[in-house]
PDB file of N, CA and C in Angstrom:
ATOM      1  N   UNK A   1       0.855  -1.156   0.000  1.00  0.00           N
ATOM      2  CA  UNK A   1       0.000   0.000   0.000  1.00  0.00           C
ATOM      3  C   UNK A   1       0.906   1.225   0.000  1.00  0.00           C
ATOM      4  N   UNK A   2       0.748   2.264  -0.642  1.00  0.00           N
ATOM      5  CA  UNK A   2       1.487   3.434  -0.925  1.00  0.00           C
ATOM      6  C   UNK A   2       0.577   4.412  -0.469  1.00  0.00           C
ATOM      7  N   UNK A   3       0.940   5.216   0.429  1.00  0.00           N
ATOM      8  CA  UNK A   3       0.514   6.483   0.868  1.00  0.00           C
ATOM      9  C   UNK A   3       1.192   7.638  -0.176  1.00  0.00           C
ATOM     10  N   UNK A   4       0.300   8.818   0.175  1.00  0.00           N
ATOM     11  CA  UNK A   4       0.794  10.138  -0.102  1.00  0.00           C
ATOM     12  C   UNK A   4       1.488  10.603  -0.214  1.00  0.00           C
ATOM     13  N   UNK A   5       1.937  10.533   1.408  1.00  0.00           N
ATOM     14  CA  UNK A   5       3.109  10.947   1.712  1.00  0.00           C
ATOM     15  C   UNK A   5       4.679  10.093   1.439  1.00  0.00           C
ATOM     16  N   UNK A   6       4.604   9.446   0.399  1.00  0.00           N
ATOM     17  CA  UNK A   6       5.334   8.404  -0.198  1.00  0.00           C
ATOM     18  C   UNK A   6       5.881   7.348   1.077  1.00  0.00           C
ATOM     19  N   UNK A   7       5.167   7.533   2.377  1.00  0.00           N
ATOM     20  CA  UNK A   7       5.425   6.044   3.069  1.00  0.00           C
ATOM     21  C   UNK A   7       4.702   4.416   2.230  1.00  0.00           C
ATOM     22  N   UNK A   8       5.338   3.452   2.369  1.00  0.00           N
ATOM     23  CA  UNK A   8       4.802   2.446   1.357  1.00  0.00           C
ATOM     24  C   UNK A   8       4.546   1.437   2.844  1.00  0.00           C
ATOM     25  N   UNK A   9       3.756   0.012   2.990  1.00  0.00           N
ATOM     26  CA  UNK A   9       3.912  -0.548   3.480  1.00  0.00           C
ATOM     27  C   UNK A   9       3.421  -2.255   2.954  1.00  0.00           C
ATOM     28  N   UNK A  10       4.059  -3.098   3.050  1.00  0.00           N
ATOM     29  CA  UNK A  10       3.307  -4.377   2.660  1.00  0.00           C
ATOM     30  C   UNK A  10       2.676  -5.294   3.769  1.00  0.00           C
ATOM     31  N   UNK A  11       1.819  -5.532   3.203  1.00  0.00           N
ATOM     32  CA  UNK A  11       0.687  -5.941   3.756  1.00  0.00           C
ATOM     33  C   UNK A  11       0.373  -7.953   3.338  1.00  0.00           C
ATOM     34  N   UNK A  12       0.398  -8.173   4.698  1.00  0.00           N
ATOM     35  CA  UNK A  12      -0.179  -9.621   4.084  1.00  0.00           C
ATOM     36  C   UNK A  12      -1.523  -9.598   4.699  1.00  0.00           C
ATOM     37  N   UNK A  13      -2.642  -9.511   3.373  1.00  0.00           N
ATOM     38  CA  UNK A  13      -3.907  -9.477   3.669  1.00  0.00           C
ATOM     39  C   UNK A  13      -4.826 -10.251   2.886  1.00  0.00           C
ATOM     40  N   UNK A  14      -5.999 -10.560   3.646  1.00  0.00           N
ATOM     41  CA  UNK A  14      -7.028 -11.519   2.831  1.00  0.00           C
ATOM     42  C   UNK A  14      -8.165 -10.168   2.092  1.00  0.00           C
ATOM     43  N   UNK A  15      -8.199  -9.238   2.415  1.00  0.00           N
ATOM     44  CA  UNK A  15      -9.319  -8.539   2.099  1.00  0.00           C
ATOM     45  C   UNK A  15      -9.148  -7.156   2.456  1.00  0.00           C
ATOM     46  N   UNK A  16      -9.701  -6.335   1.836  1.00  0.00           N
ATOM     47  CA  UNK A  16     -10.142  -4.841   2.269  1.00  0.00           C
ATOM     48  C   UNK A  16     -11.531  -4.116   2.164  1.00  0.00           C
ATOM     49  N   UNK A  17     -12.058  -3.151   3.182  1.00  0.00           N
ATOM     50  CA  UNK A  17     -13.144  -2.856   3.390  1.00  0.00           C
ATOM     51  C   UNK A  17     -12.770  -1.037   3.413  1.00  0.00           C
ATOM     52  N   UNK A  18     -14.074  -0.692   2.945  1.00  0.00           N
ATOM     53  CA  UNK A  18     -14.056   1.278   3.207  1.00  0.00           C
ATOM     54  C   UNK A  18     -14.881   1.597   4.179  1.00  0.00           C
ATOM     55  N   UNK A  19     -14.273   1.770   5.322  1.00  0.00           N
ATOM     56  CA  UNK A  19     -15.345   2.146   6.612  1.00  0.00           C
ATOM     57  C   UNK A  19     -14.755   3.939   6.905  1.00  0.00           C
ATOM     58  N   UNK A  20     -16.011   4.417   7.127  1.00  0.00           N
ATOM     59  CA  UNK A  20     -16.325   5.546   7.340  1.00  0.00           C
ATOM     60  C   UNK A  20     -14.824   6.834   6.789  1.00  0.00           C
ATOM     61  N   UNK A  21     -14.884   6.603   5.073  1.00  0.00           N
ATOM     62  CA  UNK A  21     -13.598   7.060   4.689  1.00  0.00           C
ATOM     63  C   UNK A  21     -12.084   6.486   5.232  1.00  0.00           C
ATOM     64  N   UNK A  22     -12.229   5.697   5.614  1.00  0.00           N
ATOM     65  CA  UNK A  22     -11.036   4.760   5.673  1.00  0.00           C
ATOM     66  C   UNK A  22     -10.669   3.552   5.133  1.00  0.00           C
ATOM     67  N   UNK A  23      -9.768   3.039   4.947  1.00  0.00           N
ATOM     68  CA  UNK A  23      -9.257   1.521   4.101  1.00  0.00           C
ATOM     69  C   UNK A  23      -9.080   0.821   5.228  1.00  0.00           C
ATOM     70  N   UNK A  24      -9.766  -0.274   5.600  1.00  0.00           N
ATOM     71  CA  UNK A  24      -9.330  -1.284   6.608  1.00  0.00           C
ATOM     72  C   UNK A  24      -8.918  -2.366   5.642  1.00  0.00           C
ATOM     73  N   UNK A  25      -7.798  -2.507   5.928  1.00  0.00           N
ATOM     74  CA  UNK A  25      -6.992  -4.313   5.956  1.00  0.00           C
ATOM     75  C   UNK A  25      -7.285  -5.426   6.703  1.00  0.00           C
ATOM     76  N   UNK A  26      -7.586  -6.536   5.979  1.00  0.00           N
ATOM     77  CA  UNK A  26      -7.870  -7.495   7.135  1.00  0.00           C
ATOM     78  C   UNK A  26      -7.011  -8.696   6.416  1.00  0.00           C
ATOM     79  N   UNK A  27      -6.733  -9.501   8.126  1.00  0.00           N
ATOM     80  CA  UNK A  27      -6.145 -10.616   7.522  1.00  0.00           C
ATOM     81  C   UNK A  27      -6.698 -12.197   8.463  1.00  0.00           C
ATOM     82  N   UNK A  28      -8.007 -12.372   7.606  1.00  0.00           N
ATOM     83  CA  UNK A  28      -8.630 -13.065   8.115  1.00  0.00           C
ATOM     84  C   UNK A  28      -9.657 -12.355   8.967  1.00  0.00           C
ATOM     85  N   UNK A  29     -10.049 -12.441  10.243  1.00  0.00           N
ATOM     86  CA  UNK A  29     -10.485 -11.750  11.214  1.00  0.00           C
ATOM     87  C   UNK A  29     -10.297 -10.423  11.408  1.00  0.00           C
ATOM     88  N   UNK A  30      -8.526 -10.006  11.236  1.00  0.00           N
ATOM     89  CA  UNK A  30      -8.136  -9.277  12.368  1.00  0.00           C
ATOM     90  C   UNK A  30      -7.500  -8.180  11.309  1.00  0.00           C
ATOM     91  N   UNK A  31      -7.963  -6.795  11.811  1.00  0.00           N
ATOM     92  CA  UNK A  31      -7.421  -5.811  11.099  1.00  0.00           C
ATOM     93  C   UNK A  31      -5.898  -5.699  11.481  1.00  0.00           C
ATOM     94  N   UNK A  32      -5.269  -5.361  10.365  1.00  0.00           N
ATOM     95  CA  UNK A  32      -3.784  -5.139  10.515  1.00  0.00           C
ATOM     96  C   UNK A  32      -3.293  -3.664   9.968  1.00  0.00           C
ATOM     97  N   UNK A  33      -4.496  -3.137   9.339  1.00  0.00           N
ATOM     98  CA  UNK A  33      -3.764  -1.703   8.995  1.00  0.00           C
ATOM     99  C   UNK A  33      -5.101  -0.631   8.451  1.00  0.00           C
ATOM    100  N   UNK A  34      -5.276   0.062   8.978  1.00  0.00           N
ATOM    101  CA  UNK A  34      -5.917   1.063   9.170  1.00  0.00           C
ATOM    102  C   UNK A  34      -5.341   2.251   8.399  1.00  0.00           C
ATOM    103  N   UNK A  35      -6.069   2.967   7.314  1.00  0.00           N
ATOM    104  CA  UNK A  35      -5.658   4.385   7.284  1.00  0.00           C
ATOM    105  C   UNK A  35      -6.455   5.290   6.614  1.00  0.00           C
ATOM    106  N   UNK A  36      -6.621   6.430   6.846  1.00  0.00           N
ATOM    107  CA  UNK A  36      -7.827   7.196   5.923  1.00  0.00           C
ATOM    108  C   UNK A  36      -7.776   7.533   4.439  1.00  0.00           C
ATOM    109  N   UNK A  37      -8.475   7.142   3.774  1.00  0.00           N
ATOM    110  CA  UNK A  37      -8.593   6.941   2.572  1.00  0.00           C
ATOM    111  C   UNK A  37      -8.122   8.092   1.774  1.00  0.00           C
ATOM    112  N   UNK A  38      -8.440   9.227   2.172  1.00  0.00           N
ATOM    113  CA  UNK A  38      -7.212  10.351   1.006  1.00  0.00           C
ATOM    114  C   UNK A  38      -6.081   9.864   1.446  1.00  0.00           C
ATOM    115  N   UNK A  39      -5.392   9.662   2.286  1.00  0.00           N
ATOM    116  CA  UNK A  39      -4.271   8.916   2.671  1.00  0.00           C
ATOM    117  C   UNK A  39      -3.275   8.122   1.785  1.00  0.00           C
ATOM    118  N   UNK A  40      -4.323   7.164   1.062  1.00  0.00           N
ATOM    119  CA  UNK A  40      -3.665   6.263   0.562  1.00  0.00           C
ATOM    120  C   UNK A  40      -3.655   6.442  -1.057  1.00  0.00           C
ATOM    121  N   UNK A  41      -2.406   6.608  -1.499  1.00  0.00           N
ATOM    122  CA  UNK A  41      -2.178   6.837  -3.040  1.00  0.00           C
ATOM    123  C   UNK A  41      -2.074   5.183  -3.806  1.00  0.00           C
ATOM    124  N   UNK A  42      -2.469   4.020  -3.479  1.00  0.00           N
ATOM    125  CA  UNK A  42      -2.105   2.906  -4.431  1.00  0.00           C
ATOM    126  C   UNK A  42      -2.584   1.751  -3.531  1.00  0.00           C
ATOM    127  N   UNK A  43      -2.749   1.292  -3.775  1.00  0.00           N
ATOM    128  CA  UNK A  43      -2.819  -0.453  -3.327  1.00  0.00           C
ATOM    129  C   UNK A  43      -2.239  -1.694  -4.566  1.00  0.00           C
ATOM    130  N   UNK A  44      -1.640  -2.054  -3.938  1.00  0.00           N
ATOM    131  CA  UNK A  44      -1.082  -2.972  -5.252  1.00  0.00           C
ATOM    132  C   UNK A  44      -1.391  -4.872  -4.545  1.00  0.00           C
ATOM    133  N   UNK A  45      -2.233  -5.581  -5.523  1.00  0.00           N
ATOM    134  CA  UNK A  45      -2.571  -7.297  -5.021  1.00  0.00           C
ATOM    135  C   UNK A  45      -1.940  -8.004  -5.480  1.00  0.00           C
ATOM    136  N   UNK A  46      -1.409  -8.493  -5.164  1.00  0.00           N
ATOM    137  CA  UNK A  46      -0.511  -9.476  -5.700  1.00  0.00           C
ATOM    138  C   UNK A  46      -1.313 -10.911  -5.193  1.00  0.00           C
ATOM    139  N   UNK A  47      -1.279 -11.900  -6.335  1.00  0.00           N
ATOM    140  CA  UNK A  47      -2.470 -13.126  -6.204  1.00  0.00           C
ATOM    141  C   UNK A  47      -1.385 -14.126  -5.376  1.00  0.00           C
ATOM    142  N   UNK A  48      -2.203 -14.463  -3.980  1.00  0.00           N
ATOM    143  CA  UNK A  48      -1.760 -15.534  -3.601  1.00  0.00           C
ATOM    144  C   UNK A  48      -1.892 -16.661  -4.125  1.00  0.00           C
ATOM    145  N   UNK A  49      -0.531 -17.763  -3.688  1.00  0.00           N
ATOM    146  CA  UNK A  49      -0.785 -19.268  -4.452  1.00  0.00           C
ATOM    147  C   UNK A  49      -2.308 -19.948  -3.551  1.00  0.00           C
ATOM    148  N   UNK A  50      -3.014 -20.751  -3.874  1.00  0.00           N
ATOM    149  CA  UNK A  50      -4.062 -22.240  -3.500  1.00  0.00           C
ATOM    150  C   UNK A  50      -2.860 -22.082  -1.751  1.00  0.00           C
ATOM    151  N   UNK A  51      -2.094 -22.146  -1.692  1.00  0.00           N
ATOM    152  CA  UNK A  51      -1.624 -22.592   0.164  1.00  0.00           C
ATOM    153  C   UNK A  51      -2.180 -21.519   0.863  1.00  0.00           C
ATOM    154  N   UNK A  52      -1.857 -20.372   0.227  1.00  0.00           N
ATOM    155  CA  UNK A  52      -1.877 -18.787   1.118  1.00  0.00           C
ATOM    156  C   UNK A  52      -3.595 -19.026   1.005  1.00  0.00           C
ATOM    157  N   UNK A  53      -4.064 -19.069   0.316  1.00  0.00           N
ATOM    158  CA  UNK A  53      -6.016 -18.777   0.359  1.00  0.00           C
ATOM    159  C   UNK A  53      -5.865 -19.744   1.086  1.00  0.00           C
ATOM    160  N   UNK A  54      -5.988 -21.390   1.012  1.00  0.00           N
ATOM    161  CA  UNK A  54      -6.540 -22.221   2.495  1.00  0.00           C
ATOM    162  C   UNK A  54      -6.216 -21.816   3.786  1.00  0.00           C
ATOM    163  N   UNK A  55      -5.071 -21.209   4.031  1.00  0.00           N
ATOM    164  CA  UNK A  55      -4.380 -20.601   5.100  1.00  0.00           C
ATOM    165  C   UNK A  55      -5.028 -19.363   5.488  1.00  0.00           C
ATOM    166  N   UNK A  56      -5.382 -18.857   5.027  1.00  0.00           N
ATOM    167  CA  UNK A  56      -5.954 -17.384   5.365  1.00  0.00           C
ATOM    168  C   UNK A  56      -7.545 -17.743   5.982  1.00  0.00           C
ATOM    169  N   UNK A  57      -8.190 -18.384   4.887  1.00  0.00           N
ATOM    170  CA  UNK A  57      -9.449 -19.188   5.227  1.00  0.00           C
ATOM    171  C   UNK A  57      -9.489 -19.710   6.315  1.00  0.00           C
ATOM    172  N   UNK A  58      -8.582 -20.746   6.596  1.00  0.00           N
ATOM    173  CA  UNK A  58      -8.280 -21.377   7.716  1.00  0.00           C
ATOM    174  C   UNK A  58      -7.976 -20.555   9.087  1.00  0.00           C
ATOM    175  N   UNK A  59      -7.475 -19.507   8.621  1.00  0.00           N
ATOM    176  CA  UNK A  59      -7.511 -18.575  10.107  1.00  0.00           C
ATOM    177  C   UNK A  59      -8.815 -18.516  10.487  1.00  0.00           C
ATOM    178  N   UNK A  60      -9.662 -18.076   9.762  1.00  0.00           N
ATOM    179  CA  UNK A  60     -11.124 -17.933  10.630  1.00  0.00           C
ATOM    180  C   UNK A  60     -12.038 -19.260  10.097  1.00  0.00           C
ATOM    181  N   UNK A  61     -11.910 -20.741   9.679  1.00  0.00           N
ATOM    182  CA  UNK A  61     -12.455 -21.457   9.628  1.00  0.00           C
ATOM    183  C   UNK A  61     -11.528 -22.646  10.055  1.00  0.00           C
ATOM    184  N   UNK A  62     -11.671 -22.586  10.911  1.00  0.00           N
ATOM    185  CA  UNK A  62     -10.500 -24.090  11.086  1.00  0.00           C
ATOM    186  C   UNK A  62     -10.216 -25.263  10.166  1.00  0.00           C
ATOM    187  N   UNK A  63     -11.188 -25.815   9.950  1.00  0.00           N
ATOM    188  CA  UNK A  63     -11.659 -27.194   8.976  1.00  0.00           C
ATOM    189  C   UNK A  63     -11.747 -27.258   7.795  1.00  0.00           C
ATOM    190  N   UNK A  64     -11.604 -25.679   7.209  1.00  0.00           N
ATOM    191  CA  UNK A  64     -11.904 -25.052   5.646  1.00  0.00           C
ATOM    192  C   UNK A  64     -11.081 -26.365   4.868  1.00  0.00           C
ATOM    193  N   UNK A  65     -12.135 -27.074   4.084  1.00  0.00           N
ATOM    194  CA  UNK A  65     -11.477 -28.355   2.986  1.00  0.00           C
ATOM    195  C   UNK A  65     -10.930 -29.057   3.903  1.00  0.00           C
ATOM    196  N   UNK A  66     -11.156 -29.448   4.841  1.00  0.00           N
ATOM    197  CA  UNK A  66     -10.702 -30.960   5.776  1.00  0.00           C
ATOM    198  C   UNK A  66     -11.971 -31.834   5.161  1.00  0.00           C
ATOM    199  N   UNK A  67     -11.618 -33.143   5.078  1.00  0.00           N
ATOM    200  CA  UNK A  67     -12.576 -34.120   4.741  1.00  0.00           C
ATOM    201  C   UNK A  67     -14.028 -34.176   5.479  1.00  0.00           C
ATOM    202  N   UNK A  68     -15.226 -33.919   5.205  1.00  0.00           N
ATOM    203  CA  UNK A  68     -16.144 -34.872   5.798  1.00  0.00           C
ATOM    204  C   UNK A  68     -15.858 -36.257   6.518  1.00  0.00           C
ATOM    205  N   UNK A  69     -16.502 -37.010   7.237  1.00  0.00           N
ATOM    206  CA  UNK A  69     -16.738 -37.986   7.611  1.00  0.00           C
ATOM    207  C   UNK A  69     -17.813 -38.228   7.968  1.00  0.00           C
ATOM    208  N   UNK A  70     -18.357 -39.575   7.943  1.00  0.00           N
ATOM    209  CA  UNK A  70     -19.643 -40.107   8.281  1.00  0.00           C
ATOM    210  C   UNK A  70     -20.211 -39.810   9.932  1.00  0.00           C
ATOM    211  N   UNK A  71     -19.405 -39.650  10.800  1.00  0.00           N
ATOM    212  CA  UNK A  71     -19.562 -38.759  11.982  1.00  0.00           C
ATOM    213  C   UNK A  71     -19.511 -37.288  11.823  1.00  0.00           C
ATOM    214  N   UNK A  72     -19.109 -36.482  11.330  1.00  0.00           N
ATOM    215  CA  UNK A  72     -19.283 -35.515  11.431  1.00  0.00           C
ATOM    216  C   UNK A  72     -20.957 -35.018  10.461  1.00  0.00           C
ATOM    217  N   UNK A  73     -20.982 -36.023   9.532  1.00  0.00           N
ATOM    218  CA  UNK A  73     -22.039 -35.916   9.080  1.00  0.00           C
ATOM    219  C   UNK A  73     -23.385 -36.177   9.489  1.00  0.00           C
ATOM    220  N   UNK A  74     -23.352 -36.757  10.424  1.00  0.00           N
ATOM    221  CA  UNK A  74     -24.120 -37.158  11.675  1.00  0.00           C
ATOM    222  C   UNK A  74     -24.848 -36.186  12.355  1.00  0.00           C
ATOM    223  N   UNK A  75     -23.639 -35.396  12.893  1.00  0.00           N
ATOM    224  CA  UNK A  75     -23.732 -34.532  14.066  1.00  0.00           C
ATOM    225  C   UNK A  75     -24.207 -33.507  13.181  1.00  0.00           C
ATOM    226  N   UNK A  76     -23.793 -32.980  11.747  1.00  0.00           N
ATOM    227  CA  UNK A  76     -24.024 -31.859  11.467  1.00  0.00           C
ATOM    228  C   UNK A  76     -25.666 -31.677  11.554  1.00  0.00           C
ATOM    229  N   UNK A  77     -26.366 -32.907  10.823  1.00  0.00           N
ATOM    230  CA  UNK A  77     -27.809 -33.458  10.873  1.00  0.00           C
ATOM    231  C   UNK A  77     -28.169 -32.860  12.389  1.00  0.00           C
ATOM    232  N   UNK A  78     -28.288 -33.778  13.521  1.00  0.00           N
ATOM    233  CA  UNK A  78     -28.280 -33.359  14.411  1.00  0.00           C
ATOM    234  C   UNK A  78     -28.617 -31.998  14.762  1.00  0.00           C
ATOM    235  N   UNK A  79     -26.972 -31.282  14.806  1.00  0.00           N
ATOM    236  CA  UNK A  79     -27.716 -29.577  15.044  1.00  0.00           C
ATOM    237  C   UNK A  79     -28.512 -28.718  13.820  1.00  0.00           C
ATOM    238  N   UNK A  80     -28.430 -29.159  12.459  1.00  0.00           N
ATOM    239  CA  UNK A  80     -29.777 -28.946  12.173  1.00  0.00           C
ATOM    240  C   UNK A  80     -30.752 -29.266  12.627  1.00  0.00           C
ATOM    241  N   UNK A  81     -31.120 -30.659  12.662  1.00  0.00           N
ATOM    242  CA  UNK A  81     -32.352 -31.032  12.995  1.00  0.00           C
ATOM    243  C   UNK A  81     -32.876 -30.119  14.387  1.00  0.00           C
ATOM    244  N   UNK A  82     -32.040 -29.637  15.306  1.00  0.00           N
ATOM    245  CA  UNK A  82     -32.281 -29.480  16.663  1.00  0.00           C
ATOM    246  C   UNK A  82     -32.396 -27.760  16.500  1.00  0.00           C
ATOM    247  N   UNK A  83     -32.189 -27.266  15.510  1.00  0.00           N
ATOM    248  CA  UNK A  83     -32.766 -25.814  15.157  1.00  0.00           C
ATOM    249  C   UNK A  83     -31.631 -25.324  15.311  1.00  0.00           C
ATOM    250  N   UNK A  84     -29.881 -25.539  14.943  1.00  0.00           N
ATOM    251  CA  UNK A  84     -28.965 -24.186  15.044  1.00  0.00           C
ATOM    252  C   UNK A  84     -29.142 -24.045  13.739  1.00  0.00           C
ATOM    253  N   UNK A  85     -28.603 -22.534  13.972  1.00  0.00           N
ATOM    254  CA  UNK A  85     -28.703 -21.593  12.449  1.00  0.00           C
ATOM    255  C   UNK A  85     -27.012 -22.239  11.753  1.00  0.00           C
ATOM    256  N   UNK A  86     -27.214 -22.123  10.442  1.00  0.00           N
ATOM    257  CA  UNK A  86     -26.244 -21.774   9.972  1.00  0.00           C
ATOM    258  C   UNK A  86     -24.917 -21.005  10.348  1.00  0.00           C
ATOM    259  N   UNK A  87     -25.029 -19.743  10.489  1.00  0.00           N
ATOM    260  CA  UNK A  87     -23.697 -19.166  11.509  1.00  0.00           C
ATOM    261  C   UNK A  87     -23.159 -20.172  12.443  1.00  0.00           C
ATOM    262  N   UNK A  88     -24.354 -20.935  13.437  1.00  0.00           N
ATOM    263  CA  UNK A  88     -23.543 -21.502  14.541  1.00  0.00           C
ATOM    264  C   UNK A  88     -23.090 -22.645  14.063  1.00  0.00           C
ATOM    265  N   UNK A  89     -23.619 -23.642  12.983  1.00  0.00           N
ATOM    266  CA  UNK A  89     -22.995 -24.421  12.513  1.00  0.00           C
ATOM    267  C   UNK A  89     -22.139 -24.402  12.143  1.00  0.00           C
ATOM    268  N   UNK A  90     -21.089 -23.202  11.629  1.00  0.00           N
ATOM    269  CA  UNK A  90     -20.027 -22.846  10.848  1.00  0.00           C
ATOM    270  C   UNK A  90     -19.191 -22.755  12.047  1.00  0.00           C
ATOM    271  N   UNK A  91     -19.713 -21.956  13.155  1.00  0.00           N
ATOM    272  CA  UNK A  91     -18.654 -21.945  14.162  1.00  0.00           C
ATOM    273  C   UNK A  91     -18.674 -23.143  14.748  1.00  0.00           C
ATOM    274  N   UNK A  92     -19.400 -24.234  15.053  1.00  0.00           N
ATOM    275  CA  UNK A  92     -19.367 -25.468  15.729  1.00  0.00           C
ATOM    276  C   UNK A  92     -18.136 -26.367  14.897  1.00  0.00           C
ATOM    277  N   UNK A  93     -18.248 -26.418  13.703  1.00  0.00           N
ATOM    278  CA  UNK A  93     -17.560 -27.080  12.693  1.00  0.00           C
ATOM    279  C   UNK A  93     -16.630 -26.549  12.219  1.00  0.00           C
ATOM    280  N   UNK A  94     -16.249 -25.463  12.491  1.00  0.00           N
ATOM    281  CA  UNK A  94     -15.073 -24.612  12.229  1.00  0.00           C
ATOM    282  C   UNK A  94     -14.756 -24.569  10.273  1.00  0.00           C
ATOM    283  N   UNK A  95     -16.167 -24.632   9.499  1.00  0.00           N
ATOM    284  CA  UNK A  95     -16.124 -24.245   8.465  1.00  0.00           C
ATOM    285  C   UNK A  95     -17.070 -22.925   7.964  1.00  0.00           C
ATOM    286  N   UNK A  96     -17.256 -22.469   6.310  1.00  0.00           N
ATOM    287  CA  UNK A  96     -17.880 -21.409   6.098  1.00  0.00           C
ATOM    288  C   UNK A  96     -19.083 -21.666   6.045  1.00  0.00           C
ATOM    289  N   UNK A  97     -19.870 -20.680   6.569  1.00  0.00           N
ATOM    290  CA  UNK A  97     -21.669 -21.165   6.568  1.00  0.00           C
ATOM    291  C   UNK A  97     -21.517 -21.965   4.979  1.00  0.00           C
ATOM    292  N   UNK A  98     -21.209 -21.202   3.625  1.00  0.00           N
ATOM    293  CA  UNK A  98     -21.906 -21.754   2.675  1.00  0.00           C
ATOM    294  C   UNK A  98     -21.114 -23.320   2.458  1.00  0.00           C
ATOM    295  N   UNK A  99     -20.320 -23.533   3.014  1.00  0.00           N
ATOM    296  CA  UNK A  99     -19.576 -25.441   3.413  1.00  0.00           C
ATOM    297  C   UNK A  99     -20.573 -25.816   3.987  1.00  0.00           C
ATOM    298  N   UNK A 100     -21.273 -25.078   5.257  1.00  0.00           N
ATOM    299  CA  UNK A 100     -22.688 -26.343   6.169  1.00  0.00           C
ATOM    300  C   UNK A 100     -23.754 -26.531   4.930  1.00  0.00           C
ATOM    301  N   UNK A 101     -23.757 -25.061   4.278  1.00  0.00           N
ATOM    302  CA  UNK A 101     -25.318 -25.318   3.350  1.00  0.00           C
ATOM    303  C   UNK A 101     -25.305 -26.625   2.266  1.00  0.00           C
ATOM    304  N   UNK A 102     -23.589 -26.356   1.705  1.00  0.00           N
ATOM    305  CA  UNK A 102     -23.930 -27.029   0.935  1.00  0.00           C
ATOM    306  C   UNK A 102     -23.252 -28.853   1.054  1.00  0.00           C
ATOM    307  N   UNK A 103     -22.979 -28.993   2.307  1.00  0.00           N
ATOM    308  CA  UNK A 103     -22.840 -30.186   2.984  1.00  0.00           C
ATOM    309  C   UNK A 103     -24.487 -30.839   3.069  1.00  0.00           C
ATOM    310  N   UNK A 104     -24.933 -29.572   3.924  1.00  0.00           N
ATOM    311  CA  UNK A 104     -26.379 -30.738   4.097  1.00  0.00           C
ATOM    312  C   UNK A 104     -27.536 -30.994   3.176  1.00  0.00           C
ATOM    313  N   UNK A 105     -27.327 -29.928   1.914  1.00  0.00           N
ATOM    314  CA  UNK A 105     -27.788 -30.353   0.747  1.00  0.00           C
ATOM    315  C   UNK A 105     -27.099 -31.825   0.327  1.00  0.00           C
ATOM    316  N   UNK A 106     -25.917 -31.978   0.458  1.00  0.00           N
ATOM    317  CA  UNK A 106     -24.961 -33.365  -0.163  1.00  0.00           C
ATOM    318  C   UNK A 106     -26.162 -34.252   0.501  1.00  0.00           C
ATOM    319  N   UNK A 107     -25.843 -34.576   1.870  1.00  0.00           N
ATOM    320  CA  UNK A 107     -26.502 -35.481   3.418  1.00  0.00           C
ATOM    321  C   UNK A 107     -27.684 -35.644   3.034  1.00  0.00           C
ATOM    322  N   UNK A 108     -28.534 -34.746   3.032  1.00  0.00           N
ATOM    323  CA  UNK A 108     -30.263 -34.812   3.330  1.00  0.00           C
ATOM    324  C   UNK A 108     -30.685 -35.238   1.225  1.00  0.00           C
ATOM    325  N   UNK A 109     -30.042 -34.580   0.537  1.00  0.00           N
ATOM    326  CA  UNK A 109     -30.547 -34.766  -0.991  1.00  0.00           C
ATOM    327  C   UNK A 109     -29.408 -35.674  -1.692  1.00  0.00           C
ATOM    328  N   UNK A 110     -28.374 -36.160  -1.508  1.00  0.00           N
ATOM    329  CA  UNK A 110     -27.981 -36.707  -2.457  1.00  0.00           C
ATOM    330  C   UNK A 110     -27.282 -35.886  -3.644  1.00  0.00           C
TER     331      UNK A 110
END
């Protein structure tokens, strides 16, 4: 990221957001760099390899692309059946809501 004031800084990040005239950085969860948006003269992305995305993912999904199993497939049933939402399934299972959705579409439909 290149500022204005020709300070530069690199950034290892999964994402960026514009909150209230500012550029937030995030890496995974957790903001790592903050700055106000006239501020910043450039952003430059450079594409991570398939390791860096599971890894980043994996910071806030634990399980992101770990195998199913016939127990876990079980249980996932289970806290559906027993009324958790989606969100909490993702955090129970430490994957992304749309991994539970489209797990228990696999389970329940085939």
């Amino acid at each position: 990221m290149e500022l204005h004031d020709g300070d530069a800084e690199d950034l290892r990040a999964t994402s960026l957001t514009f909150e209230d005239g500012q550029v937030v950085v995030w890496h995974g969860q957790t903001v790592v760099a903050r700055h106000a948006q006239d501020d910043v003269a450039a952003v430059k992305v450079i594409e991570p390899g398939q390791d860096d995305v599971i890894e980043a993912i994996r910071a806030s999904h634990a399980n992101a692309w770990a195998p199913w199993t016939d127990e876990l497939d079980e249980a996932l049933l289970e806290a559906a059946d027993s009324g958790r939402s989606i969100d909490q399934m993702a955090e129970i299972f430490g994957r992304k809501p749309n991994a539970i959705i489209q797990r228990l579409k696999k389970v329940r439909y085939g």
